[in-house]
Protein backbone atom coordinates (compact mmCIF):
# COMPACT_ATOMS: atom_id res chain seq x y z
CA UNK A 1 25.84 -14.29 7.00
CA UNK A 2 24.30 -11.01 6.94
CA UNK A 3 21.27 -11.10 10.03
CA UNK A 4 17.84 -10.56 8.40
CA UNK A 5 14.54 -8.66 9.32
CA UNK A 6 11.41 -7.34 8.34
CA UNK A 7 10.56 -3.32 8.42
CA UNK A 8 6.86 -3.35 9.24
CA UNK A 9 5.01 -0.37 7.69
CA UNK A 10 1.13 1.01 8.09
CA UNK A 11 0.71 3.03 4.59
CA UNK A 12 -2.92 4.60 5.62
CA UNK A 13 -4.14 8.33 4.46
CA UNK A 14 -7.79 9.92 3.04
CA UNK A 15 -5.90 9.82 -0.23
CA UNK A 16 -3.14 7.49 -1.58
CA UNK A 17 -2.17 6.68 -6.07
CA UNK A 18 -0.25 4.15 -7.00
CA UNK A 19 0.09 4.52 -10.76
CA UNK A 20 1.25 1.61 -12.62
CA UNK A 21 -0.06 2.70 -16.62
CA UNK A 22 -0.27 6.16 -16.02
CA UNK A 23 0.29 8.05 -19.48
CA UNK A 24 -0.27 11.82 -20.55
CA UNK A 25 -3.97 13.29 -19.15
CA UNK A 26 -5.26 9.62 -17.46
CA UNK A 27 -3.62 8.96 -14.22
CA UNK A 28 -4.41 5.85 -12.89
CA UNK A 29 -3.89 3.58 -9.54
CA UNK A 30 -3.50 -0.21 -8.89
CA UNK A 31 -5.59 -1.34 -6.02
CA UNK A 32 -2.50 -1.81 -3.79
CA UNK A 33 1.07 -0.47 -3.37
CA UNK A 34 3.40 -1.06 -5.80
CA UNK A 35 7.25 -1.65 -5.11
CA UNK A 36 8.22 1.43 -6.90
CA UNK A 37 5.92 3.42 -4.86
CA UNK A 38 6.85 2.06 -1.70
CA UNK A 39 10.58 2.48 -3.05
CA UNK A 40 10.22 6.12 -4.30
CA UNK A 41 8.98 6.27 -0.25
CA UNK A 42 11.66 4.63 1.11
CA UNK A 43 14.18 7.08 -0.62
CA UNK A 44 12.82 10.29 0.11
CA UNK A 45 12.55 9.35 3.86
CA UNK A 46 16.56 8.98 3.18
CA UNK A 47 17.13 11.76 1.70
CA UNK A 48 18.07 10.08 -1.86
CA UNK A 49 17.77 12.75 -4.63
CA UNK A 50 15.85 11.04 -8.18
CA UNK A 51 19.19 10.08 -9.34
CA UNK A 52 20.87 7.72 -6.81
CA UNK A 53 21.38 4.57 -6.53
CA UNK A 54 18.46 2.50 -5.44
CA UNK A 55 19.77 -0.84 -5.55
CA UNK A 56 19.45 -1.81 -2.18
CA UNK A 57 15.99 -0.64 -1.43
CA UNK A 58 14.62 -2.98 -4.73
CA UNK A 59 16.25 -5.69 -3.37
CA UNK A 60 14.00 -6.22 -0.14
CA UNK A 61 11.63 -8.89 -1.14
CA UNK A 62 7.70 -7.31 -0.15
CA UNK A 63 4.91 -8.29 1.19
CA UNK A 64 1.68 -6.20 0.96
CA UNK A 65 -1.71 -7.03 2.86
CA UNK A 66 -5.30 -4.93 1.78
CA UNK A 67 -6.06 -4.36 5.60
CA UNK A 68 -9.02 -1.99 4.18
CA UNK A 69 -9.33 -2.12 0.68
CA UNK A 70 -11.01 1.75 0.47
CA UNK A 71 -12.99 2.82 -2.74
CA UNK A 72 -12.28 4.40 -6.04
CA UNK A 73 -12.08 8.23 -6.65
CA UNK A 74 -11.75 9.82 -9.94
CA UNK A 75 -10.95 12.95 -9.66
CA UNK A 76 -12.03 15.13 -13.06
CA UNK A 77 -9.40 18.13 -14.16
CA UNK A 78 -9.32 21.16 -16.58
CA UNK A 79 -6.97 23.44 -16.82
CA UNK A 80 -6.12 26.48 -19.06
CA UNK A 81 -4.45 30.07 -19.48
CA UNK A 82 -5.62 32.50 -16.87
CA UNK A 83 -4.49 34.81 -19.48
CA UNK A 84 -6.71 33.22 -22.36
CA UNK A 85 -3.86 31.89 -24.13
CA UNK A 86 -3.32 28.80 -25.77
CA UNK A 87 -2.12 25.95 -24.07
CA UNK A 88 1.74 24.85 -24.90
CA UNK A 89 2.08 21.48 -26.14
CA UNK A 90 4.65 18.95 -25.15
CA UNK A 91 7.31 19.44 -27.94
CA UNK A 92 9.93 22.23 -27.99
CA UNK A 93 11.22 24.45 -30.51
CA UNK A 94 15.44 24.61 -31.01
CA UNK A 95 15.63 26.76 -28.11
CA UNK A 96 14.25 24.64 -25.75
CA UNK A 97 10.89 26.46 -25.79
CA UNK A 98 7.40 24.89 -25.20
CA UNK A 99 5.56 25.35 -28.97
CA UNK A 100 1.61 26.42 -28.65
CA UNK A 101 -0.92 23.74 -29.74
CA UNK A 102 -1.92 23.99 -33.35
CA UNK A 103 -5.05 23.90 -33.54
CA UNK A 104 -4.63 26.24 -30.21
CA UNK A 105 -5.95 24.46 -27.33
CA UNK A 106 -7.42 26.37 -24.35
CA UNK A 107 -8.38 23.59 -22.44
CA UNK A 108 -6.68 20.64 -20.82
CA UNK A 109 -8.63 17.63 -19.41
CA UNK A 110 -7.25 15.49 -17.04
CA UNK A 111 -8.55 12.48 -15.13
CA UNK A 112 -7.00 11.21 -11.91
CA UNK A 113 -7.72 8.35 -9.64
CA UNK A 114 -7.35 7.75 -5.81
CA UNK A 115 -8.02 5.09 -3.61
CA UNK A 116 -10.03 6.84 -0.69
CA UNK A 117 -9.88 5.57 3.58
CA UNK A 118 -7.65 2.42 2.07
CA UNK A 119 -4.94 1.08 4.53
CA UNK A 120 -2.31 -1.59 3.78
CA UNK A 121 0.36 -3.42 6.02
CA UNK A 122 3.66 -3.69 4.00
CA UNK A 123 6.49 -6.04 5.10
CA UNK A 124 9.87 -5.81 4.02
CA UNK A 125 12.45 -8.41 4.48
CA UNK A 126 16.33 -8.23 3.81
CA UNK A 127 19.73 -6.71 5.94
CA UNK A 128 18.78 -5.76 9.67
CA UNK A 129 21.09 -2.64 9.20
CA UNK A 130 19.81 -1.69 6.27
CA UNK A 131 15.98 -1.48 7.54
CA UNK A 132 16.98 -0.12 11.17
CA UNK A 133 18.17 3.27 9.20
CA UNK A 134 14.99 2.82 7.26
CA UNK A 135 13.09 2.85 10.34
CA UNK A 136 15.28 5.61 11.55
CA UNK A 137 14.65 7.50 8.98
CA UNK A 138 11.07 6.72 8.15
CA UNK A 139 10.82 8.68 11.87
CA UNK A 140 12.58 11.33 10.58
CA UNK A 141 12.40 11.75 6.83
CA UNK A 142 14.91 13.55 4.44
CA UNK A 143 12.37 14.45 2.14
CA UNK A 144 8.23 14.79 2.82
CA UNK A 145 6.60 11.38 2.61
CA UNK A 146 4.00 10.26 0.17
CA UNK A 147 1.79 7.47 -1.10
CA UNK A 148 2.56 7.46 -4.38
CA UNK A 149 1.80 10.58 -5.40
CA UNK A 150 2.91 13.82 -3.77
CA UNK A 151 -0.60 15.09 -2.64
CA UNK A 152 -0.76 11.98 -0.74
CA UNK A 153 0.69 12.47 2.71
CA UNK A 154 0.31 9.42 4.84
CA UNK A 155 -1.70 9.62 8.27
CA UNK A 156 -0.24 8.69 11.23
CA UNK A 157 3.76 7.11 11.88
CA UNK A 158 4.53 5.13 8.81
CA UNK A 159 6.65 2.65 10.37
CA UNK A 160 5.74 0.09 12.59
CA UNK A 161 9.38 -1.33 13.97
CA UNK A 162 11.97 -3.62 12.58
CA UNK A 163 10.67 -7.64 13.57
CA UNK A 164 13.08 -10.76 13.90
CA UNK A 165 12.54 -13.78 11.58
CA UNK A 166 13.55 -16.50 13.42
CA UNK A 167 15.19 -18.12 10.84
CA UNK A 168 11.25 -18.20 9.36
CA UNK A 169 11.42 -20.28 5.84
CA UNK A 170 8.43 -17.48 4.50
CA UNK A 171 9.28 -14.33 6.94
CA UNK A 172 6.53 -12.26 4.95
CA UNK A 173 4.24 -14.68 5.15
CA UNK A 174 4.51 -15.18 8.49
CA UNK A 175 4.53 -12.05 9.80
CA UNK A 176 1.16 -11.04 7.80
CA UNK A 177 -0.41 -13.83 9.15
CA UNK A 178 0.45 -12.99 12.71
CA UNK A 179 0.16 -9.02 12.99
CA UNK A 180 -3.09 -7.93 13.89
CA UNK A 181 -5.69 -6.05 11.56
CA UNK A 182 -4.51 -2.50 10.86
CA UNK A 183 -8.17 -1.25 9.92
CA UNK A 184 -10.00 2.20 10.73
CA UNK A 185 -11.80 1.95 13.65
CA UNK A 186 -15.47 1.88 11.73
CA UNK A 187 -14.10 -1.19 10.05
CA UNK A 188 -13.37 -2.74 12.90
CA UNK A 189 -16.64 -2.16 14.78
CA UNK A 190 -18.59 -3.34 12.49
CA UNK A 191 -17.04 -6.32 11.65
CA UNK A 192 -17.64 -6.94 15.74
CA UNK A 193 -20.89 -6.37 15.28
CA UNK A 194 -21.46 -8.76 12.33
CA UNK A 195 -18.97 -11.38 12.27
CA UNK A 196 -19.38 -14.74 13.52
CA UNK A 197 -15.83 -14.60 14.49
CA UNK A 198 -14.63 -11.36 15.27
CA UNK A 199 -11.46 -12.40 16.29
CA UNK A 200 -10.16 -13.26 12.99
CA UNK A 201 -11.14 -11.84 9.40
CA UNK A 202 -9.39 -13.29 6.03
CA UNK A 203 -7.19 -10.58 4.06
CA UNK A 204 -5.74 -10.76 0.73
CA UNK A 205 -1.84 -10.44 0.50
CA UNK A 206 0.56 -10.12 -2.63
CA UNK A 207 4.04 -11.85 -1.47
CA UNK A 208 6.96 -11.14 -3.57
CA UNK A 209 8.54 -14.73 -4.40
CA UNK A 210 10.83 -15.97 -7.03
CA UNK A 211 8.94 -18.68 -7.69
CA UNK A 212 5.83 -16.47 -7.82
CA UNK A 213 3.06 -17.72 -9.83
CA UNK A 214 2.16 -13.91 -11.20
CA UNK A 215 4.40 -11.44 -12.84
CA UNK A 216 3.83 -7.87 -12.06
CA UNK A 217 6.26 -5.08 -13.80
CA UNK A 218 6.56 -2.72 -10.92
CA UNK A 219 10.34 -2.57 -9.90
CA UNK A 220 11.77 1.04 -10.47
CA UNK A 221 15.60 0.63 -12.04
CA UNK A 222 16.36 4.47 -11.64
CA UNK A 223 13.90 7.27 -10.58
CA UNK A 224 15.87 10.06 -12.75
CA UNK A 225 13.42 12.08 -14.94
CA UNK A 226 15.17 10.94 -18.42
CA UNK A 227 16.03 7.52 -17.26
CA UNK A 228 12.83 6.31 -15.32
CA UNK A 229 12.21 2.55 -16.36
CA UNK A 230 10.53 -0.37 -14.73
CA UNK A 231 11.50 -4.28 -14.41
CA UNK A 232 9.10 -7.18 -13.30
CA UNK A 233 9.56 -9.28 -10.69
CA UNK A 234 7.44 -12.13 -9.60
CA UNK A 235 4.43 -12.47 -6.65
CA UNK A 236 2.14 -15.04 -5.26
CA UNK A 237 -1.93 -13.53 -4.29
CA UNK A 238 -2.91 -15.59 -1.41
CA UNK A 239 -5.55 -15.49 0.94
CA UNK A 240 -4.44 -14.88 4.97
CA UNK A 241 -6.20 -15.28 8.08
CA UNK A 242 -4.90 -12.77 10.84
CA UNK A 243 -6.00 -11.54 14.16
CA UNK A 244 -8.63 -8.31 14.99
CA UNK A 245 -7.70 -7.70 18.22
CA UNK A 246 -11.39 -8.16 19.12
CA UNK A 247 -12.69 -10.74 21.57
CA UNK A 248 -14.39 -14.15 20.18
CA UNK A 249 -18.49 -13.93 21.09
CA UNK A 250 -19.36 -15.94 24.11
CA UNK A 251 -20.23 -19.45 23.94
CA UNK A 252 -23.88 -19.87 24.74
CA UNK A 253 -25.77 -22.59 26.10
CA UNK A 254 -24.49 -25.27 29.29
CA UNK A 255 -21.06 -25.75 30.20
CA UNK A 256 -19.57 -27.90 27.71
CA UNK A 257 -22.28 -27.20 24.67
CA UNK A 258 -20.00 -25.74 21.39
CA UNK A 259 -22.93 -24.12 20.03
CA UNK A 260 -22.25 -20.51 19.09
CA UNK A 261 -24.55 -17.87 17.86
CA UNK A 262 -23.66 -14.92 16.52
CA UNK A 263 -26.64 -12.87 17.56
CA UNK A 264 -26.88 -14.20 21.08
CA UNK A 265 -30.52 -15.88 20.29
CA UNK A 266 -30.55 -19.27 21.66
CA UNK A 267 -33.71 -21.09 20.07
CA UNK A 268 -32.98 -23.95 22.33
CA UNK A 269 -32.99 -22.53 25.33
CA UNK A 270 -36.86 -22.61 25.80
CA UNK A 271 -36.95 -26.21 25.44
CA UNK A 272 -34.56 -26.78 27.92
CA UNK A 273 -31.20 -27.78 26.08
């Protein structure tokens, strides 16, 4: 039996897209990775030109967990002719050509989105081998790295290691539960200075399962330019607690009271308690 793993990865940048509907001049992007994002990623960091195979890479089963969930940016476009000519449309003439608009067109809108300061903890699970040279290569990429979209460029090492399962029943699961909070470092001092326990903060997580409650349509089947499709596959949203890093607040009060306060304002301690 083939010996299993999980490639931990830290997908963080100003800027990351991951388009799931996105159609002519609207460019859109789902809250979280998608599989054929983080697929399209895997690939160029191995050098895979758009036509390979990708088999192997869809079949790791994914995890994703919304470490910082970031906020929306739509990004507003025109575009036209520096020369003043019309713009070409999309269909060609016999010779291949680009024909002009008709009516001519001299302007283009365009609307992209972006999820801004966002960073997500991905987990993939399958073949040891198969995710070392991912790591490997993730170090070392054959082609530039992205976020789903080229003008995304991730901050900081993408990979975070290759972890054993243990012979887990729910690897992904597990291991989102147990790795610590991947946040910006605002994020994580203020949630020290408000939380009641700092040590711990509840994350949502999409967990790829094939007896997934939720069917998302997300798995690429080839990334070549005339054959690009997409296949579903099916995910469970669940809630996980996981650990900041950050120390709990002291316990206040006599040796052996439970009382906690978050503030550090005992309003029994003038009475004597």
């Amino acid at each position: 039996m083939t010996d299993h793993a999980v490639l931990l990865l830290r997908l963080a940048a100003p800027l990351q897209s991951w388009g799931t509907r996105s159609q002519f001049n609207r460019r859109d992007t789902a809250s979280e990775p998608t599989k054929s994002g983080i697929t399209g990623l895997l690939a160029a960091a191995l050098g895979r030109e758009r036509g390979a195979p990708i088999d192997d890479l869809t079949s790791l089963r994914l995890g994703v967990r919304t470490d910082q969930p970031g906020s929306l940016l739509r990004d507003y476009h025109t575009a036209a002719d520096y020369h003043g000519n019309p713009l070409p449309a999309a269909q060609t003439n016999k010779k291949g050509q680009q024909k002009p608009t008709s009516p001519a067109k001299h302007t283009q809108v365009t609307q992209r989105y972006y999820l801004q300061d966002a960073v997500f903890l991905a987990a993939c699970h399958g073949p040891r081998p198969l995710l070392q040279q991912l790591h490997e290569s993730l170090r070392a990429p054959g082609f530039p790295l992205a976020l789903g979209r080229r003008s995304c460029p991730p901050t900081g090492p993408v990979t975070l290691g290759v972890h054993d399962t243990d012979g887990q029943s729910d690897p992904l699961t597990q291991i989102l539960t147990t790795q610590r909070w991947r946040a910006g470092q605002p994020a994580l001092e203020r949630h020290r200075r408000t939380a009641d326990t700092p040590e711990r903060i509840d994350l949502a997580a999409t967990i790829e399962s094939s007896e997934g409650d939720h069917t998302v349509t997300d798995v690429p089947v080839s990334f070549h330019p005339l054959h690009r499709r997409l296949t579903a596959r099916r995910v469970n949203y669940t809630p996980l607690t996981v650990p900041t890093g950050l120390d709990p607040r002291p316990v206040h009060g006599t040796p052996g009271d439970r009382r906690q306060t978050s503030s550090g304002h005992d309003p029994f301690a003038l009475l004597g308690w």
